[in-house]
Protein backbone atom coordinates (compact mmCIF):
# COMPACT_ATOMS: atom_id res chain seq x y z
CA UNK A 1 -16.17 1.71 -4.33
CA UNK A 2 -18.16 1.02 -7.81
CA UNK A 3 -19.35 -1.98 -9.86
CA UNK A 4 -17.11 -2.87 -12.55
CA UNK A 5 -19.13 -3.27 -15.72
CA UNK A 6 -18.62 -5.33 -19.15
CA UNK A 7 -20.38 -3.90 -21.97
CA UNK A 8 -22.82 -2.07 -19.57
CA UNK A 9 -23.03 -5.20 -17.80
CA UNK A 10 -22.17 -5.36 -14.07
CA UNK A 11 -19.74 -8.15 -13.38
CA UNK A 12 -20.15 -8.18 -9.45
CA UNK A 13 -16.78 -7.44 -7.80
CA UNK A 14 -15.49 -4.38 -6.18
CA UNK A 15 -12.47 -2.12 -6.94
CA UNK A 16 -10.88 0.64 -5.18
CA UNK A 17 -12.04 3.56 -7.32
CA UNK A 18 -9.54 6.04 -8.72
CA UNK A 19 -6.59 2.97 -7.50
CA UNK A 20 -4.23 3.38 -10.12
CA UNK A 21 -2.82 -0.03 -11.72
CA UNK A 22 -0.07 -0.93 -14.55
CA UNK A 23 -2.89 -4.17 -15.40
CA UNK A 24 -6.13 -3.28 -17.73
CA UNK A 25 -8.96 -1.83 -16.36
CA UNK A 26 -10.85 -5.21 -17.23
CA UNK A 27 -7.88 -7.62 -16.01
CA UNK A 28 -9.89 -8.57 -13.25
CA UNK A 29 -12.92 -9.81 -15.50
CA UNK A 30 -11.21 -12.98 -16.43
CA UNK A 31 -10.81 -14.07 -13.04
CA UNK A 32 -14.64 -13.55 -12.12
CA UNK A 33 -17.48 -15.79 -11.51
CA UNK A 34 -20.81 -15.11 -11.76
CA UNK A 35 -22.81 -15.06 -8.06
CA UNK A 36 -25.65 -17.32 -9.97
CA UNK A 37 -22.84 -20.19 -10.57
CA UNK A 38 -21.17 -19.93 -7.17
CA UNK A 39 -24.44 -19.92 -4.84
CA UNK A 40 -27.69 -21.74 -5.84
CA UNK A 41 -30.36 -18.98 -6.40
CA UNK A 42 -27.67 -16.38 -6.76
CA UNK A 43 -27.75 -13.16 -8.52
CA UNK A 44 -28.58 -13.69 -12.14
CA UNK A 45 -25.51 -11.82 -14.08
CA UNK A 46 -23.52 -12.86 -16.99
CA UNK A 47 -20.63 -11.22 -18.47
CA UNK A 48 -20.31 -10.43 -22.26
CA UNK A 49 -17.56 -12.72 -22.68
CA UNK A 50 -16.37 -15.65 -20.27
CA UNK A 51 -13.99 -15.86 -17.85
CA UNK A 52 -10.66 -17.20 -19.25
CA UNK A 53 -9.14 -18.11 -15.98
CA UNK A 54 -12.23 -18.36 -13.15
CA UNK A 55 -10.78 -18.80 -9.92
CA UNK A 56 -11.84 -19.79 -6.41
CA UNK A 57 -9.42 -18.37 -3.41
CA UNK A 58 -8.88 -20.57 -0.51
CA UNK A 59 -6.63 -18.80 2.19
CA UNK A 60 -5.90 -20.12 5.97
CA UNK A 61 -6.18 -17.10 7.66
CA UNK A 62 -4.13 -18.31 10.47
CA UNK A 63 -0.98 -18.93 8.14
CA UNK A 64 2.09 -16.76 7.86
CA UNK A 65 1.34 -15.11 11.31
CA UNK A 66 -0.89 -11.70 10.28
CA UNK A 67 -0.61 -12.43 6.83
CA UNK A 68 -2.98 -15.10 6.06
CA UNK A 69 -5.95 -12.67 7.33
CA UNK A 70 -4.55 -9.32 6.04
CA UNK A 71 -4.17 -11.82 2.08
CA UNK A 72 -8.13 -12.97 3.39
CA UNK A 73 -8.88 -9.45 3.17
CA UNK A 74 -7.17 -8.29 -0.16
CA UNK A 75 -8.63 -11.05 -1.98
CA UNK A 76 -11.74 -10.52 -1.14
CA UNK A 77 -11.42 -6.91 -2.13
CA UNK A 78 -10.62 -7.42 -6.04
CA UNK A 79 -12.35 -10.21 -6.20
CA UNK A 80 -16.28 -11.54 -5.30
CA UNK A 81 -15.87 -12.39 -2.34
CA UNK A 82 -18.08 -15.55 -2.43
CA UNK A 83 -14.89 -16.71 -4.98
CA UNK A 84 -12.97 -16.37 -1.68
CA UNK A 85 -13.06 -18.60 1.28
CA UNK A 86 -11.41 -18.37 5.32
CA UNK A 87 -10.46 -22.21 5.21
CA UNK A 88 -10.46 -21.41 9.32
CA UNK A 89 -14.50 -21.29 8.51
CA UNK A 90 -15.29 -23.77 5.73
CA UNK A 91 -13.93 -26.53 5.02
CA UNK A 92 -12.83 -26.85 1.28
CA UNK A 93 -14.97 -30.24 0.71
CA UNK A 94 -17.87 -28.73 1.18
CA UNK A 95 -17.18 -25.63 -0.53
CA UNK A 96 -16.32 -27.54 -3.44
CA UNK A 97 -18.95 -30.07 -3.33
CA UNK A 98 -21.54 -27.27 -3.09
CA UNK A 99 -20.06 -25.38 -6.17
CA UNK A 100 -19.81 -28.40 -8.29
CA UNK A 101 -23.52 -29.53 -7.52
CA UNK A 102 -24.87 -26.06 -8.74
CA UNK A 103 -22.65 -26.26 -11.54
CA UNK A 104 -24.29 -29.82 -12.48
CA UNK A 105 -27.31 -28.58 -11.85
CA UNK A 106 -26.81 -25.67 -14.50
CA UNK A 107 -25.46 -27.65 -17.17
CA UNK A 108 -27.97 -30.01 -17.02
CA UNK A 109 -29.81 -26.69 -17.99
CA UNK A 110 -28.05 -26.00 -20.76
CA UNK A 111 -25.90 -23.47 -19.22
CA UNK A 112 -23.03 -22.80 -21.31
CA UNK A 113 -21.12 -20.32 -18.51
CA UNK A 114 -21.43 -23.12 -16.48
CA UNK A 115 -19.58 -25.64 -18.37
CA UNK A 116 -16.82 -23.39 -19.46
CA UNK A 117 -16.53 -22.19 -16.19
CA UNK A 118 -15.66 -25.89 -15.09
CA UNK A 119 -13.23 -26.84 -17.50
CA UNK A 120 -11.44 -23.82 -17.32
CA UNK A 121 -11.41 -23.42 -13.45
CA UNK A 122 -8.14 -22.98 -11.42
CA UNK A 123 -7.64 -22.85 -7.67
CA UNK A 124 -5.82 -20.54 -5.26
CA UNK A 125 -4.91 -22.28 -1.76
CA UNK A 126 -2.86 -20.02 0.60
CA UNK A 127 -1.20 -21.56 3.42
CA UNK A 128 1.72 -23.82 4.24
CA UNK A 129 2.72 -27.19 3.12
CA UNK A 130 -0.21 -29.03 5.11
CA UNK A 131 -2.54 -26.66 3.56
CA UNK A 132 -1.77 -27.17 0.45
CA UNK A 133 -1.64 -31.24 0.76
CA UNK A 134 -5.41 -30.69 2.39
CA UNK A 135 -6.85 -29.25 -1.02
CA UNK A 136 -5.20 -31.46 -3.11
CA UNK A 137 -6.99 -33.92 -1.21
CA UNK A 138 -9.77 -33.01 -1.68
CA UNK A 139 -9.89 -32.44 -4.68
CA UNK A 140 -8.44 -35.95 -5.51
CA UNK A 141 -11.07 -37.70 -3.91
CA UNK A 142 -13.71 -35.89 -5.42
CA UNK A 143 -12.82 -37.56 -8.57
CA UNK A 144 -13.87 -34.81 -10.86
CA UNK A 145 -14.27 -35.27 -14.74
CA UNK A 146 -12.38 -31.82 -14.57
CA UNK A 147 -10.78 -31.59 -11.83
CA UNK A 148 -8.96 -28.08 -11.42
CA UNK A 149 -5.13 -27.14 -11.36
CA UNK A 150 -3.84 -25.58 -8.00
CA UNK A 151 -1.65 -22.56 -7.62
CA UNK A 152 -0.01 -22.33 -3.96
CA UNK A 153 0.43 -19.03 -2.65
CA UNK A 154 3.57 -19.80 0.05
CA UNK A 155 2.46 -18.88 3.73
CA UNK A 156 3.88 -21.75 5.89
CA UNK A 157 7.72 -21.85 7.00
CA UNK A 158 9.12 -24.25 4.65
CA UNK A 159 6.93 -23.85 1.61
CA UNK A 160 8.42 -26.56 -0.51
CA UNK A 161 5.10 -27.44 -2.39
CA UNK A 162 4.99 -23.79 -3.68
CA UNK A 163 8.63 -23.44 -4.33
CA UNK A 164 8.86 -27.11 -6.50
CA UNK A 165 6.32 -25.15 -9.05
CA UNK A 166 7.30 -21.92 -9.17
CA UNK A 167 5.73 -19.71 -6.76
CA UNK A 168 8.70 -18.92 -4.52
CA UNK A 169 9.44 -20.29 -0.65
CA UNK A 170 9.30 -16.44 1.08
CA UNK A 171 5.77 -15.29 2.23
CA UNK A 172 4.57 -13.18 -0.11
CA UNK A 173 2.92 -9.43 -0.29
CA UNK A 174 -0.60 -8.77 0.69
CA UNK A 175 -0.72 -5.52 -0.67
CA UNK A 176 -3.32 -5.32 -3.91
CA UNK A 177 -0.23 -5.11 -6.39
CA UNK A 178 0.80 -8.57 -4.73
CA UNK A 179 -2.19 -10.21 -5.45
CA UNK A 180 -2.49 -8.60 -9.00
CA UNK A 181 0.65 -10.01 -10.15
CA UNK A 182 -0.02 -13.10 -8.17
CA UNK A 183 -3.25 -13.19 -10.23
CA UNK A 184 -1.04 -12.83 -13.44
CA UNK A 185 1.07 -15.70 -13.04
CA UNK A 186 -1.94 -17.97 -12.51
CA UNK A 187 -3.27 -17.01 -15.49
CA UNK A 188 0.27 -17.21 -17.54
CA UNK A 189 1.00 -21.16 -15.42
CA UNK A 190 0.83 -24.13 -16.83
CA UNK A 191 -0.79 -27.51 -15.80
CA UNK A 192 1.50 -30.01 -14.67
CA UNK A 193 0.26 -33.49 -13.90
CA UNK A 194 2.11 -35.07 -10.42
CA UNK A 195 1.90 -38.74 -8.85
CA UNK A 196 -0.45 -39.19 -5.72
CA UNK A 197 0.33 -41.35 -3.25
CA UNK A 198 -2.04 -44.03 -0.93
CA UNK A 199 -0.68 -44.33 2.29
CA UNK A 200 -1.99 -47.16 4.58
CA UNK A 201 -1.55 -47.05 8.68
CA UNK A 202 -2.30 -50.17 10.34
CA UNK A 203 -1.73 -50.51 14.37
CA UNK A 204 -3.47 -52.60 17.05
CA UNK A 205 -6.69 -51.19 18.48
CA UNK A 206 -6.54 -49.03 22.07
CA UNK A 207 -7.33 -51.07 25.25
CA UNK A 208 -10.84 -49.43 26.40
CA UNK A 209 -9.48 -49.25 29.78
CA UNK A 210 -5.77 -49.14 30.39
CA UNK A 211 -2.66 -46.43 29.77
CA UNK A 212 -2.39 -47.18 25.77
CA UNK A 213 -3.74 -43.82 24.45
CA UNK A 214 -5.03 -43.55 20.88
CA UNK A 215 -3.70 -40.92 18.72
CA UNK A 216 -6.09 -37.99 19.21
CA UNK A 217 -7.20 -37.34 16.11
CA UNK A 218 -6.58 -33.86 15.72
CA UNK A 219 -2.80 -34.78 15.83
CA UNK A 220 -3.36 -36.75 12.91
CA UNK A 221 -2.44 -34.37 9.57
CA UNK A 222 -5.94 -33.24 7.32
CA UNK A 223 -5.51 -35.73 4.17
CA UNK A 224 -5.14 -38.30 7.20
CA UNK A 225 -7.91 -40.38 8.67
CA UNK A 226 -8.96 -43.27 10.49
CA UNK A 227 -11.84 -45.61 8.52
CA UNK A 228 -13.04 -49.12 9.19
CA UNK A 229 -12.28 -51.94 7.12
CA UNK A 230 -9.97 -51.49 3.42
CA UNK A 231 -11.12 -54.78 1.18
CA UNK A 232 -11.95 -57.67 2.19
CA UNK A 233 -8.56 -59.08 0.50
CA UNK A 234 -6.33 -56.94 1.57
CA UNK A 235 -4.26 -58.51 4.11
CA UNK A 236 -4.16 -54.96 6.13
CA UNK A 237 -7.79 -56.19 6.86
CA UNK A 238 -7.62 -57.75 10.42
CA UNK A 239 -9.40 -57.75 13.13
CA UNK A 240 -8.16 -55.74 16.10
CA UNK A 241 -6.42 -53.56 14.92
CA UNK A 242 -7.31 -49.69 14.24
CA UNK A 243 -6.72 -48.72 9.83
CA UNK A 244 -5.98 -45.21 8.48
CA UNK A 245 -5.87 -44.19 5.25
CA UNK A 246 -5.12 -40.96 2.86
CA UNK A 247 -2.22 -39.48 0.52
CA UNK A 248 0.60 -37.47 0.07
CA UNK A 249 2.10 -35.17 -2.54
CA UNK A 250 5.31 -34.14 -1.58
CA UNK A 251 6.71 -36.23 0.78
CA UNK A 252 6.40 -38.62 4.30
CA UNK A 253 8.95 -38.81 6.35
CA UNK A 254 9.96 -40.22 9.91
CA UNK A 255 12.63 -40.30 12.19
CA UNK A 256 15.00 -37.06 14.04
CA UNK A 257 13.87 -34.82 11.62
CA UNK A 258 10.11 -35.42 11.92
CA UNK A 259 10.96 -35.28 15.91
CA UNK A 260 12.00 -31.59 15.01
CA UNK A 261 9.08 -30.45 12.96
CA UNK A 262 6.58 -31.91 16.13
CA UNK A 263 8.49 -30.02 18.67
CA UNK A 264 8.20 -26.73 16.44
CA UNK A 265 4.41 -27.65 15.87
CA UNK A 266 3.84 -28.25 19.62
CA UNK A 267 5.53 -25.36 20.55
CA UNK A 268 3.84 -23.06 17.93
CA UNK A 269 0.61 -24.18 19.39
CA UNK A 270 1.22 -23.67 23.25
CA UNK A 271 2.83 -20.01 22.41
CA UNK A 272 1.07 -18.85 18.79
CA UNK A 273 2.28 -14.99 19.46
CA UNK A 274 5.80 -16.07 19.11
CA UNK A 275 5.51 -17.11 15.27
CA UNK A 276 4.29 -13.89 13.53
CA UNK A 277 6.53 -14.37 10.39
CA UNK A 278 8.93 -16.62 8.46
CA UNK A 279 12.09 -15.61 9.73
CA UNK A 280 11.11 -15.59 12.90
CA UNK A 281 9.71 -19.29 12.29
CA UNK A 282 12.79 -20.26 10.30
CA UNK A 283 15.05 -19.11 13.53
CA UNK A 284 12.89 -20.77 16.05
CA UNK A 285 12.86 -24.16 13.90
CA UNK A 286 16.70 -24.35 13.97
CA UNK A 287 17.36 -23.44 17.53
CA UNK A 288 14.64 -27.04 18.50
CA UNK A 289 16.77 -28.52 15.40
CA UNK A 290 19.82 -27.79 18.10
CA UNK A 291 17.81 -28.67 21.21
CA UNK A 292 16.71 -31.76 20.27
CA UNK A 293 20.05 -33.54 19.39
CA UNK A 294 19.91 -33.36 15.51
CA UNK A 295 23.37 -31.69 14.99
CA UNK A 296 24.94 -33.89 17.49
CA UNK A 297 22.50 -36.96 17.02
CA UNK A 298 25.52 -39.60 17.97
CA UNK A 299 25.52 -37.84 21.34
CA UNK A 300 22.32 -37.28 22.10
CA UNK A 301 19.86 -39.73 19.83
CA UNK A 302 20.15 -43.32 21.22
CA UNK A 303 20.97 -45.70 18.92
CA UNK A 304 17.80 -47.73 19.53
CA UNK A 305 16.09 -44.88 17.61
CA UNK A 306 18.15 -45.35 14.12
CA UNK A 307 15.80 -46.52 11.19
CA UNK A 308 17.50 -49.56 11.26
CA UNK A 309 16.60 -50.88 15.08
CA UNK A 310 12.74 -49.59 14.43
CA UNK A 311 11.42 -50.53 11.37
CA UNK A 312 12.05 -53.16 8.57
CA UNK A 313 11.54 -52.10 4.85
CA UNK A 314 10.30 -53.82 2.04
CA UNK A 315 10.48 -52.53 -1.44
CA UNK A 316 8.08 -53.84 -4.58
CA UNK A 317 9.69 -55.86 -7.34
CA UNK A 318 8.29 -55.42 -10.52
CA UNK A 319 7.25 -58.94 -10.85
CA UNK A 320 5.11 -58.28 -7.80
CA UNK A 321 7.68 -59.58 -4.95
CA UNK A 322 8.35 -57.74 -1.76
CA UNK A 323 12.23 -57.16 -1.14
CA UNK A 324 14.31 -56.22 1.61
CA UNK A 325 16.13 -52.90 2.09
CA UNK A 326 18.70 -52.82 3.80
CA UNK A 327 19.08 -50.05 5.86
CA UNK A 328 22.42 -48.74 7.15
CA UNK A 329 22.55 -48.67 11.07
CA UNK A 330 23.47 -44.95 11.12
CA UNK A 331 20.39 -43.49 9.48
CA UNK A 332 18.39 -42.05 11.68
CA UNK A 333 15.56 -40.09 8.87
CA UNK A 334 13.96 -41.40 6.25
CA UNK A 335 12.62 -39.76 3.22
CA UNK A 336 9.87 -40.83 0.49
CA UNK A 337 10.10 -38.06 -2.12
CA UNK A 338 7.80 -37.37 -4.47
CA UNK A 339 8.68 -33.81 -5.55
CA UNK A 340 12.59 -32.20 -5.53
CA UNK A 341 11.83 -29.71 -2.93
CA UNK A 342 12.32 -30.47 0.54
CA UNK A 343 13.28 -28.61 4.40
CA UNK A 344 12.65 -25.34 2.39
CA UNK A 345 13.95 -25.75 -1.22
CA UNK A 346 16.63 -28.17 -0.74
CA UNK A 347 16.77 -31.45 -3.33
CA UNK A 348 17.93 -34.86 -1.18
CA UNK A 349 17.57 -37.01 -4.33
CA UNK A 350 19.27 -34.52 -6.74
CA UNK A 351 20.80 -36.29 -10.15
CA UNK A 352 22.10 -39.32 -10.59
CA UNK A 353 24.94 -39.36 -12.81
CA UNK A 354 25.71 -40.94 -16.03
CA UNK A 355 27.29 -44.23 -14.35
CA UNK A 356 24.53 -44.89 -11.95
CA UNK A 357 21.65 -44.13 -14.58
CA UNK A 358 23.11 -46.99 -16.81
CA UNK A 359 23.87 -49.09 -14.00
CA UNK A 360 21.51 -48.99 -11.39
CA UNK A 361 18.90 -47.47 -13.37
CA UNK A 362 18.14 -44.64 -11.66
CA UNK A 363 16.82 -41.64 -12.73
CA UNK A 364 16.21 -37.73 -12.13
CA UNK A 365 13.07 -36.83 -9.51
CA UNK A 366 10.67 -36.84 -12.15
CA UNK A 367 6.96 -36.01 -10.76
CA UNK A 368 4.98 -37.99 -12.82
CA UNK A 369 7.19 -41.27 -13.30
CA UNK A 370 5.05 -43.25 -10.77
CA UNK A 371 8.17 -44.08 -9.02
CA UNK A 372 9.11 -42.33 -5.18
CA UNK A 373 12.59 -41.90 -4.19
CA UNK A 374 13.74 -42.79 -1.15
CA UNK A 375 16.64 -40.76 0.82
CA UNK A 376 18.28 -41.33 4.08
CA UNK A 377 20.34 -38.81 6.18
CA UNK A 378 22.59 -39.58 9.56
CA UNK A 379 22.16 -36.05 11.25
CA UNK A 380 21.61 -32.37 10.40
CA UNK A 381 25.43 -32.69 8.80
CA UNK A 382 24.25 -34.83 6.46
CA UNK A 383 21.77 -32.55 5.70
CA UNK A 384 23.83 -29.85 4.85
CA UNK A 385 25.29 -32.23 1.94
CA UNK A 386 22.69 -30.93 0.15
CA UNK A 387 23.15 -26.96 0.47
CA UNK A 388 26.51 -28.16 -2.30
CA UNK A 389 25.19 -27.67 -6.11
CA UNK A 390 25.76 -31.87 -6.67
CA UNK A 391 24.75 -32.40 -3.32
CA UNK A 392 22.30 -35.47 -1.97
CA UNK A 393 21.30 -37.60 0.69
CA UNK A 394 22.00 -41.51 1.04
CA UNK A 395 19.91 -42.68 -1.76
CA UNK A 396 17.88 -45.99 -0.67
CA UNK A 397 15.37 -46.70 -3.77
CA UNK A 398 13.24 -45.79 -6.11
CA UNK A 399 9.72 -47.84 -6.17
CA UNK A 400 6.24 -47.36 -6.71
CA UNK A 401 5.27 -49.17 -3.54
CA UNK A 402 7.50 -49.16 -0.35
CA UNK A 403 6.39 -51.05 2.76
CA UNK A 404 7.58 -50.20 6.94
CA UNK A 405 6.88 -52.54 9.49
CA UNK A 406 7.58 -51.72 12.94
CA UNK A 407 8.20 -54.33 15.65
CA UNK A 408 8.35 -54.50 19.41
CA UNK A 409 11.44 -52.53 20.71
CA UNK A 410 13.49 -50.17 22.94
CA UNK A 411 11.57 -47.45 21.43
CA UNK A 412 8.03 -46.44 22.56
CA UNK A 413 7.16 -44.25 19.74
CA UNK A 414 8.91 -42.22 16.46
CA UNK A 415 7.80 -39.34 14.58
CA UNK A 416 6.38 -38.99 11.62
CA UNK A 417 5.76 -36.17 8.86
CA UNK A 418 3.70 -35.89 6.30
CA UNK A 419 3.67 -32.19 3.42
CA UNK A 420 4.32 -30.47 6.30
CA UNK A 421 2.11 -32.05 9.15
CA UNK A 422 4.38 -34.02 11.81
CA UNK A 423 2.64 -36.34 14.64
CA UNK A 424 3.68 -38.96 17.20
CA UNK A 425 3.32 -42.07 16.69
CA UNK A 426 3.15 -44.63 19.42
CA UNK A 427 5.24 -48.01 18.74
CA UNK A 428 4.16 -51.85 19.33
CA UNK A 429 4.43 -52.78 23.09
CA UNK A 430 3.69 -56.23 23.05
CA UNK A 431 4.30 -59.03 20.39
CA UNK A 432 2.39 -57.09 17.52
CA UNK A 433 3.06 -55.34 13.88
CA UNK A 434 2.35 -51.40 13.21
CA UNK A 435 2.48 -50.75 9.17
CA UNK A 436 2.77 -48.14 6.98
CA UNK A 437 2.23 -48.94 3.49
CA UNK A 438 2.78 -46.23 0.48
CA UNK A 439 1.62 -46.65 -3.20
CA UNK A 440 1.55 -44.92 -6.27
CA UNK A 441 -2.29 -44.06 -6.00
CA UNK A 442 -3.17 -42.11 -9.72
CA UNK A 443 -2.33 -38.10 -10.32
CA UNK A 444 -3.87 -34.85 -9.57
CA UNK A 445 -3.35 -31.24 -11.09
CA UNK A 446 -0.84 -28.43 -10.33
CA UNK A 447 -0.55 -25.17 -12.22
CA UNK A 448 3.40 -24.17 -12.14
CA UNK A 449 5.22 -21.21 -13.34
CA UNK A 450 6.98 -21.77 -16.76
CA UNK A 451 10.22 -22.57 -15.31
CA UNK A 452 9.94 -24.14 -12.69
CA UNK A 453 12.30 -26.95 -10.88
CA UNK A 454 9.74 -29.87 -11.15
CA UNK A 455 9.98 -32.25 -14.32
CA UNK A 456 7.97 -33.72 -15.73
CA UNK A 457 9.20 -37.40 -18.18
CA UNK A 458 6.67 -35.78 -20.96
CA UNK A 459 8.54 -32.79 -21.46
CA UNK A 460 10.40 -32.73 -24.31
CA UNK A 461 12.73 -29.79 -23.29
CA UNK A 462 14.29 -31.72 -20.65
CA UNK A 463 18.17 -32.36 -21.52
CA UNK A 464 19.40 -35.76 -22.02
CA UNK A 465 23.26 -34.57 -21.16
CA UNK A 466 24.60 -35.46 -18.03
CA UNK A 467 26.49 -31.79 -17.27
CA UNK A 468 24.36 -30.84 -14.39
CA UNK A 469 24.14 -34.40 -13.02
CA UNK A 470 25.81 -35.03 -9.41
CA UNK A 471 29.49 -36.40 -8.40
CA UNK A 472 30.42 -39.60 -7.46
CA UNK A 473 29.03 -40.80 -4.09
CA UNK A 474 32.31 -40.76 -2.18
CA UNK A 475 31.84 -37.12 -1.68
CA UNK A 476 28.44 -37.01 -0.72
CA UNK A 477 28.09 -40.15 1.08
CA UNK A 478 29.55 -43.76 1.89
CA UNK A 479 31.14 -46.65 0.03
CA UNK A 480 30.57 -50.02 0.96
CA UNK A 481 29.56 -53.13 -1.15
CA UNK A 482 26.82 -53.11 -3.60
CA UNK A 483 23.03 -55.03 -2.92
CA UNK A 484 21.76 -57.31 -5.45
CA UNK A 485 20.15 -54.95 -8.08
CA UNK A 486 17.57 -56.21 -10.32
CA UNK A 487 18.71 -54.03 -13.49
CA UNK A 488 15.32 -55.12 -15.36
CA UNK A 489 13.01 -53.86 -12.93
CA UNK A 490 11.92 -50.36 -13.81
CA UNK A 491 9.26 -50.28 -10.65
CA UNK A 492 12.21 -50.52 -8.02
CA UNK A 493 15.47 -49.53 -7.98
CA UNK A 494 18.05 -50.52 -5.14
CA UNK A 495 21.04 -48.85 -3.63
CA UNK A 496 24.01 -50.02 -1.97
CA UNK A 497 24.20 -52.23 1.30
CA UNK A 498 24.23 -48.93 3.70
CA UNK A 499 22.17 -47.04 1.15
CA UNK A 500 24.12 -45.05 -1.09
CA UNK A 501 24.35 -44.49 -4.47
């Protein structure tokens, strides 16, 4: 091992000496931050010329099976390794919050590293879907003036936050050559801006004594958490009853298909040596998909578990108005979409075509729109609609605030899913209201490969022809009699009376 060096200046990471590489011999330099700028009272070093692409490394090292440690260690190896972090042994807040004081602290020094290093700072998270959602919150609510892009290295089973921007859905090398040209495409992506979205949980406090269990909160996914009191006029402010609050990216969903993704994540966690790598995972995932009723849901999901007999939904008018959905009775998941990647690749809004554009003004899963679609399926079946190139799911809405209120019924609880992180959620038992409340919430960064499947409305090299756009919905879904639409509302658009489209 030996110290690189810039102009006779060492730049403080490691190499394997005599490795040979097709990249430069100083390719690494533009990734590397000085020690001084990532740890207060750090080594004093500064390169000859900055960083163009400075990059912090968060990998959870129990992702992928081996391969979230054996991509802990490679990183570390061609890069400093206080640029890399075990997210099983800091948590990214604090890492974050730490580097970004010191780099204040700098600047108000007159450090000019410093401030280039902020503005032109990009992050590396490494693990699945909830992984990924945990850094972007984070970094969302740490409201930076620069906040940095994110680049998703695809460890989890599904992978669809990685795969809507470019970076693939299979788990990747850990091999230095991996990483290198891993490293490459960060530096090559570009920034794409994507909606957030607030969600809002609302549900009667726990007896203190009694058999009502509150959700443990480690079932509760990362950028999920419970918190006191929202504003004093907000009428999810009442007394009694326990609030939680965070965001999404990619998607929340509930219903047979969030059942699934628990029973994977419970059984993952009772017998961990059984899901050592993606195809493995991907096997295991379909056989509880067949276990648990959702190819033959009509046989074995009771009825009283449809969408329909749990939950009522309420869409946002543009004029500010809450509005019935109407849900059809055999829907038994639903889907709020932010991003056209979904159950490992797959698109359940796809693209409306010309007819329902100009009729029902609907449009393409744009990621930046401030608008969420919203997608119901029957069964697995349904699901496979979507493995067809015009394929879809029942198209509900599209909104930028959707509303779910759950009532005393036959059901106890449902399941719920949010990027990637499914829990159960227990149902009213007596004469009382559980909510879940979604809004467009503001944007964060993601760095994406240059051609990647997510669209933004700002690009100018999207296609306004409808060649690619999807078939008429009697061969992807139902036909029944058309909802009241409200053609002049941009912030909500409605589909038919059982949901298609």
């Amino acid at each position: 091992m030996f110290i690189m060096k810039v102009s006779g200046t060492p730049v403080g990471f490691c190499i394997m000496k005599n490795h040979k590489s097709s990249y430069p011999e100083n390719f690494l330099n533009e990734f590397f931050i000085p020690e001084y700028i990532l740890v207060s009272g750090g080594k004093f070093e500064v390169p000859s010329v900055a960083p163009t692409c400075p990059t912090i490394v968060f990998v959870n090292s129990k992702s992928g099976g081996q391969l979230g440690s054996e991509l802990l260690v490679t990183y570390r190896s061609v890069l400093n390794e206080n640029q890399v972090f075990d997210l099983g042994e800091e948590a990214p807040d604090k890492v974050l919050r730490r580097l970004y004081l010191n780099i204040e602290n700098l600047k108000f020094n007159k450090d000019a590293l410093a401030t280039t290093i902020e503005k032109q700072l990009r992050i590396i998270v490494a693990g699945g879907d909830g992984t990924a959602g945990w850094l972007l919150g984070v970094v969302s609510d740490l409201k930076l003036s620069h906040p940095p892009p994110i680049a998703t290295v695809p460890l989890g089973t599904g992978n669809n936050l990685p795969f809507a921007f470019g970076w693939g859905k299979k788990n990747p090398g850990t091999d230095r050559e991996s990483v290198l040209k891993f490293l490459k495409q960060v530096m090559e992506g570009k920034e794409m801006e994507i909606d957030s979205w607030h969600i809002l949980m609302r549900m009667k406090s726990a007896p203190k004594e009694g058999s009502c269990d509150p959700i443990a909160p480690l079932e509760l996914p990362h950028s999920l958490h419970a918190f006191n009191r929202v504003s004093d006029t907000d009428e999810l402010n009442v007394s009694g009853y326990d609030t939680f609050r965070g965001g999404f990216w990619n998607y929340f969903s509930m219903g047979m298909d969030a059942q699934v993704s628990y029973a994977f994540h419970c059984e993952r966690k009772l017998h961990p040596e059984k899901f050592k790598n993606q195809l493995t995972n991907q096997s295991t995932y379909a056989k509880i998909g067949c276990t648990q009723g959702w190819f033959a849901a009509s046989l074995f999901h009771p009825s009283s578990k449809n969408i329909a007999q749990l939950i009522n939904v309420k869409v946002m008018q543009r004029h500010g108005g809450w509005k019935d959905l109407k849900i059809h009775h055999s829907i038994r998941s639903i889907l709020c979409l932010n991003l056209p990647s979904f159950s490992g690749g797959l698109n359940p809004w796809g693209t409306p075509n010309q007819h329902k554009s100009r009729d029902r003004d609907l449009t393409p899963p744009y990621v930046d729109d401030g608008l969420i679609e919203i997608v119901g399926f029957r069964d697995a079946w349904h699901g496979l609609v979507l493995l067809a190139p015009k394929g879809h799911g029942t198209r509900l809405a599209q909104t930028h605030r959707v509303r779910f209120e759950f009532h005393k019924g036959a059901a106890e609880c449902t399941y719920m899913r949010m990027d990637g992180e499914p829990w159960k959620q227990p149902l009213p038992v007596e004469d009382d209201t559980t909510v879940v409340e979604i809004s467009h919430l503001g944007r964060v960064k993601m760095l994406a490969t240059q051609n990647c499947i997510s669209k933004s409305v700002k690009d100018p090299s999207i296609p306004h022809s409808h060649e690619q756009e999807d078939d008429d919905d009697d061969k992807c879904g139902y036909i029944s009699p058309q909802l009241d639409t409200d053609n002049n509302s941009r912030n909500v658009n409605y589909g038919n009376e059982d949901g298609t489209l």
